[in-house]
C-alpha atoms as a PDB file:
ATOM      1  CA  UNK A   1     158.874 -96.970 355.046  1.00  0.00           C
ATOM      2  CA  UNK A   2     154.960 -97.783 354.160  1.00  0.00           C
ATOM      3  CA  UNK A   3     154.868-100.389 351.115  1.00  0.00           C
ATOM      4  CA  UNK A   4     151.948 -99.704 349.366  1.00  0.00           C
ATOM      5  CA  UNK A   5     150.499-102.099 346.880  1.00  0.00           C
ATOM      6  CA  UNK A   6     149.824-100.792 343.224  1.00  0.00           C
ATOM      7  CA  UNK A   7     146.333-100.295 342.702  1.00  0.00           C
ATOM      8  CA  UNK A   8     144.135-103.165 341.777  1.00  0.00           C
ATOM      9  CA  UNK A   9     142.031-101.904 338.688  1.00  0.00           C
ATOM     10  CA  UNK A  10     143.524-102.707 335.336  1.00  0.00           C
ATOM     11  CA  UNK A  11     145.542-100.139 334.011  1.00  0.00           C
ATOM     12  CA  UNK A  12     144.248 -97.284 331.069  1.00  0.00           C
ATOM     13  CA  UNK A  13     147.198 -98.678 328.688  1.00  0.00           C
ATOM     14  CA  UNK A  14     149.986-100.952 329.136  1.00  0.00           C
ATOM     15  CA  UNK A  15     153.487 -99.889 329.382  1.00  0.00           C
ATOM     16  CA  UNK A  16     156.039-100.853 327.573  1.00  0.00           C
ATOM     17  CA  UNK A  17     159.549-101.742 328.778  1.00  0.00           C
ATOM     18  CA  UNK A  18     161.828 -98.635 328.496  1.00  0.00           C
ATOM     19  CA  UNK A  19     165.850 -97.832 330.132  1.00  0.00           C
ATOM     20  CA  UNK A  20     165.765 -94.599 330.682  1.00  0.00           C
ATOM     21  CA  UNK A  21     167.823 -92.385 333.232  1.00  0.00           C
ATOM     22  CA  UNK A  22     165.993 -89.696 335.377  1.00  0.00           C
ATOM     23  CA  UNK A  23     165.276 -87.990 338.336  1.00  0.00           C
ATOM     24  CA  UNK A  24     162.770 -87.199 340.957  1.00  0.00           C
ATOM     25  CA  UNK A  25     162.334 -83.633 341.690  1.00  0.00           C
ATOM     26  CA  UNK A  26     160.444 -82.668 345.301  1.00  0.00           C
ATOM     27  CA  UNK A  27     160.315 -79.667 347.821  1.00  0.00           C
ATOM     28  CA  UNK A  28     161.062 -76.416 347.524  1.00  0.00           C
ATOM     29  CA  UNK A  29     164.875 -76.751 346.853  1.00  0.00           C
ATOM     30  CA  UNK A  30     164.068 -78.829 343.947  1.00  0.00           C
ATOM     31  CA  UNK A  31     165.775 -81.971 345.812  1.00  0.00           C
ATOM     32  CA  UNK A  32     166.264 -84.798 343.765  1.00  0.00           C
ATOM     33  CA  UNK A  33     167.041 -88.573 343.498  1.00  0.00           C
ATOM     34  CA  UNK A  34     168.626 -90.516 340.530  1.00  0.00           C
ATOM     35  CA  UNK A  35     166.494 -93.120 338.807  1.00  0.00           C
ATOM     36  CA  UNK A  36     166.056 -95.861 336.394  1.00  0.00           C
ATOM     37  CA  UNK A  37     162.937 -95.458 333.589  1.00  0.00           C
ATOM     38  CA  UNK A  38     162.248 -99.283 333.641  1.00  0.00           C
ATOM     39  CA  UNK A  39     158.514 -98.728 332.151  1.00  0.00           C
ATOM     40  CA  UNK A  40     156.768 -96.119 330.635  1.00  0.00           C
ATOM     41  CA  UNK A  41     153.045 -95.072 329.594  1.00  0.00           C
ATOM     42  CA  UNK A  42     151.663 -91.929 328.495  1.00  0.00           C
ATOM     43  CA  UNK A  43     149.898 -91.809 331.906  1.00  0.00           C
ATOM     44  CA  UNK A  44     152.662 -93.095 334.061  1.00  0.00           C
ATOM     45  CA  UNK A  45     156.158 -94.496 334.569  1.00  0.00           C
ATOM     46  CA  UNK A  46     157.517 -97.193 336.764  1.00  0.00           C
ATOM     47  CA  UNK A  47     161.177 -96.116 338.554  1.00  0.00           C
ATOM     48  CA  UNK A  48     163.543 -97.784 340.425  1.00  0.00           C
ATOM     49  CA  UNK A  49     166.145 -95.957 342.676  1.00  0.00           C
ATOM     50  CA  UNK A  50     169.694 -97.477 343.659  1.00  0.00           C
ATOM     51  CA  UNK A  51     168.062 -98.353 347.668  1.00  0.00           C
ATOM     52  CA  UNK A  52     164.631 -97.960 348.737  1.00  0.00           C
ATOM     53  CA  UNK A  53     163.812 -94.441 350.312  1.00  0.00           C
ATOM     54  CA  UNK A  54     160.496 -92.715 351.055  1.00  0.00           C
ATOM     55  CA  UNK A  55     159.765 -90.392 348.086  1.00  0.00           C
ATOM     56  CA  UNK A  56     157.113 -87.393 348.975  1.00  0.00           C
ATOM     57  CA  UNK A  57     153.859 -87.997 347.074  1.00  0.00           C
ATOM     58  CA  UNK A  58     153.729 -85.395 344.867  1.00  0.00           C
ATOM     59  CA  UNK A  59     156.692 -84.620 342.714  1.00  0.00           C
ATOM     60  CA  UNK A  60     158.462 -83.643 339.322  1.00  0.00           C
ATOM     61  CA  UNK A  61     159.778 -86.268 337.512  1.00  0.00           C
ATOM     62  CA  UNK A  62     162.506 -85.328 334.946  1.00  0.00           C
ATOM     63  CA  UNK A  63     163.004 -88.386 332.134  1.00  0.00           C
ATOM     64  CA  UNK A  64     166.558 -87.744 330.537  1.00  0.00           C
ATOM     65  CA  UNK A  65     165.852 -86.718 326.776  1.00  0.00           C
ATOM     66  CA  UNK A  66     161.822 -87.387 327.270  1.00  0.00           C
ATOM     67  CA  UNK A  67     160.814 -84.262 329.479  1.00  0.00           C
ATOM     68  CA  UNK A  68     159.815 -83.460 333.056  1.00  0.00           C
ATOM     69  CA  UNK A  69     156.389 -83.846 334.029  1.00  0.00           C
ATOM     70  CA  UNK A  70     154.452 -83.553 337.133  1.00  0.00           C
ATOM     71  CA  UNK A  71     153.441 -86.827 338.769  1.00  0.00           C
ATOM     72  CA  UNK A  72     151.849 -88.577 342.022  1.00  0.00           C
ATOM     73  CA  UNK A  73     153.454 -91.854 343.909  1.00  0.00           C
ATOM     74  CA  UNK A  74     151.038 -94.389 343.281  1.00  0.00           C
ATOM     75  CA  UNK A  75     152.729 -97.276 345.100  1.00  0.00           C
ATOM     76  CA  UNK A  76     156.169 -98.308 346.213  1.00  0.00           C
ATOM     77  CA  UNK A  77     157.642-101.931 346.631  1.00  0.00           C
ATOM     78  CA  UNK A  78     161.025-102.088 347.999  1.00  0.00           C
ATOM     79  CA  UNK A  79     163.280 -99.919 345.534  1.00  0.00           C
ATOM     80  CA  UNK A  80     160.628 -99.402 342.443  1.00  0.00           C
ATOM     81  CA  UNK A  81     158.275 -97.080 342.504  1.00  0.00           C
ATOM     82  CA  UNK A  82     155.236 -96.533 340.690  1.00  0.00           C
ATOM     83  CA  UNK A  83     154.025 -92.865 338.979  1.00  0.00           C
ATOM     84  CA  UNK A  84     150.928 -91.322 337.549  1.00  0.00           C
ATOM     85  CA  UNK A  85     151.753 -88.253 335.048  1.00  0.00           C
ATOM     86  CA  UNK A  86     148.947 -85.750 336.466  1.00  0.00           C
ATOM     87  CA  UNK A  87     149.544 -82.833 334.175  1.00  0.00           C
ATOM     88  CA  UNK A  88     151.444 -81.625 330.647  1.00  0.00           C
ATOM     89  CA  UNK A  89     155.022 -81.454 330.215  1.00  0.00           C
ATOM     90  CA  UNK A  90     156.747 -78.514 332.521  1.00  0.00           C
ATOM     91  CA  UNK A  91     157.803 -76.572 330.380  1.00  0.00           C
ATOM     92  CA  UNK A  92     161.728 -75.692 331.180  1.00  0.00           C
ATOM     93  CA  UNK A  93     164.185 -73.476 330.243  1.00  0.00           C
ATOM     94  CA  UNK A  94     165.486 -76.751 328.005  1.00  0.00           C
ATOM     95  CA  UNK A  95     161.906 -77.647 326.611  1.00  0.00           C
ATOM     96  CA  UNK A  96     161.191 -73.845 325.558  1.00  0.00           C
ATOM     97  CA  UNK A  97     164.457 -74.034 323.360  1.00  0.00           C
ATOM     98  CA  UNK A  98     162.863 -77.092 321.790  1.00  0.00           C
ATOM     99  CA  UNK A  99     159.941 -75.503 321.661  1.00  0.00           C
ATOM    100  CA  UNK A 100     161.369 -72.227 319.852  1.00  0.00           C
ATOM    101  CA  UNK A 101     163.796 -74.519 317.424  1.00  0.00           C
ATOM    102  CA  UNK A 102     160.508 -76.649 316.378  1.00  0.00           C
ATOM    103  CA  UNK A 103     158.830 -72.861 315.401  1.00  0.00           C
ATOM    104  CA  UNK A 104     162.012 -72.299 312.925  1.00  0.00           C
ATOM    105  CA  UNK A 105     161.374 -75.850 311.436  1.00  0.00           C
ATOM    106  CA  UNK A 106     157.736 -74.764 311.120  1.00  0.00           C
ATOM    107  CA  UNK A 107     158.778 -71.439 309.328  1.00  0.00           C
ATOM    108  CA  UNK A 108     161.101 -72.592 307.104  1.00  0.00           C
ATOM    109  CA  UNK A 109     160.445 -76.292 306.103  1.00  0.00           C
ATOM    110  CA  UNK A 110     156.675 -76.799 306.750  1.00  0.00           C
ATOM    111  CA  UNK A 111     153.932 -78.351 308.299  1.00  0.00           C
ATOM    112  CA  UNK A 112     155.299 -81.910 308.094  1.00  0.00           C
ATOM    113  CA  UNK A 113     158.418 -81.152 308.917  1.00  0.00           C
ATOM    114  CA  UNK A 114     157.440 -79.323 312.134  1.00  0.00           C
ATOM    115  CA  UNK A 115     154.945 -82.303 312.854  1.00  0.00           C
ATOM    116  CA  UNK A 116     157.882 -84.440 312.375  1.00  0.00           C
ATOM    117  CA  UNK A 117     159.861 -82.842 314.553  1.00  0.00           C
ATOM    118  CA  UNK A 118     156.855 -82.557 317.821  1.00  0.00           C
ATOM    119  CA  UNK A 119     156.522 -86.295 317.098  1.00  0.00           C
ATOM    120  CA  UNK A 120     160.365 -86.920 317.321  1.00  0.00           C
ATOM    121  CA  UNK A 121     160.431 -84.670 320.594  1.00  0.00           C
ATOM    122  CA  UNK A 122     156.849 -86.165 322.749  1.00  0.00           C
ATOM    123  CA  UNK A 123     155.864 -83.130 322.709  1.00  0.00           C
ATOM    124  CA  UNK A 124     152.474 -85.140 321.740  1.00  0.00           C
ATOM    125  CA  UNK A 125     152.209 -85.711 325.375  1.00  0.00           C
ATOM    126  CA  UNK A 126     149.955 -82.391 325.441  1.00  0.00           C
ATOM    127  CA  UNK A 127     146.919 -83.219 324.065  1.00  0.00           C
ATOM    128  CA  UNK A 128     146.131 -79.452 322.884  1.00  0.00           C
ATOM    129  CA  UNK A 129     149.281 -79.225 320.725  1.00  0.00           C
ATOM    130  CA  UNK A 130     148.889 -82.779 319.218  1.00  0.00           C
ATOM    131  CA  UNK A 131     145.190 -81.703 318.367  1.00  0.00           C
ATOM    132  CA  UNK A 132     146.571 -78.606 316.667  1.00  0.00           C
ATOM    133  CA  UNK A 133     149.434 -80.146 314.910  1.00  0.00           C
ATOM    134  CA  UNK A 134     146.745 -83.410 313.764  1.00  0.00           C
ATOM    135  CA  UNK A 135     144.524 -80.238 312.469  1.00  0.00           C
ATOM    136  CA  UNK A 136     147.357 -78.206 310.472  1.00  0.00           C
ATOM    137  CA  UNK A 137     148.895 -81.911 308.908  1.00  0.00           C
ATOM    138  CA  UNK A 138     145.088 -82.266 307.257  1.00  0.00           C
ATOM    139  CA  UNK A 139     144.496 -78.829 306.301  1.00  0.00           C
ATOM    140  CA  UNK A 140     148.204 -78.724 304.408  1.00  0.00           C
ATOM    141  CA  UNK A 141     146.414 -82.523 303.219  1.00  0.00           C
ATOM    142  CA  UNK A 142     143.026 -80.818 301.790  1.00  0.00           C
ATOM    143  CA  UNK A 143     145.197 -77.797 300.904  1.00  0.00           C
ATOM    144  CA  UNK A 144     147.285 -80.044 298.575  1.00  0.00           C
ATOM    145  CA  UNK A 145     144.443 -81.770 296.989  1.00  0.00           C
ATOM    146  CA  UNK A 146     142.443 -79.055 296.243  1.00  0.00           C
ATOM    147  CA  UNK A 147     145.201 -77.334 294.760  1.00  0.00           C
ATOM    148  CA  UNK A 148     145.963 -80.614 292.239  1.00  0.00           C
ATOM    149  CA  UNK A 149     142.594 -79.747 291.020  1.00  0.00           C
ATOM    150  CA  UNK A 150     140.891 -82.936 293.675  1.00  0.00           C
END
């Protein structure tokens, strides 16, 4: 197995120290390999698995109660492994529940409850929806105000 050194430019934001289970999903029978969550970014994690093992370059990597997202080995040394998030949150059979329970909050208790709720879940890992939710939290804002008479 190639070691490959983690890449020397500075990285976009630091991670911060996480213990998180997960697993690495790769090929076409959705093989996979248990792993520790030792840091996390919202570009990238860092994994270690129980013995070192070559791990394809492009994979899915499920985080247990954070999502599974698509991602590209950046480097390996010995048993940890680092990974670049390359795309949104897949969105699973287990996410689209989450999903569909977040549009009942939305329906019934509001705006800031429903924001609440996509914070609580990372669902703020996809840029478009945290745009979208950002938008609807300051029009309930100016909707409030201007109904106060502001």
């Amino acid at each position: 197995m190639d070691d490959v050194a983690p890449p020397p430019e500075p990285r976009r934001t630091k991670r911060g120290r996480v213990f998180r289970s997960g697993k690495i999903i790769f090929g076409y029978s959705d093989s996979t390999i248990d792993c520790l969550i030792l840091d996390e970014s919202p570009h990238g994690v860092r994994v270690e698995t129980s013995v070192p093992m070559t791990v394809p370059e492009e994979v899915k990597l499920k985080i247990v109660g954070g999502g599974t997202y698509p991602a590209i080995r950046r480097w390996v040394r010995g048993n940890s492994i680092g990974f670049e998030f390359v795309g949104n949150r897949i969105n699973d059979d287990l996410t689209l529940a989450k999903m569909r329970a977040i549009k009942d909050v939305l329906e019934t208790r509001g705006v800031p409850m429903a924001v609440h709720s996509l914070r609580s879940e990372r669902f703020f890992d996809n840029i478009d929806l945290q745009r979208a939710a950002e938008e609807a939290e300051a029009a309930v804002a100016r909707l409030n105000a201007l109904l106060c008479g502001k």
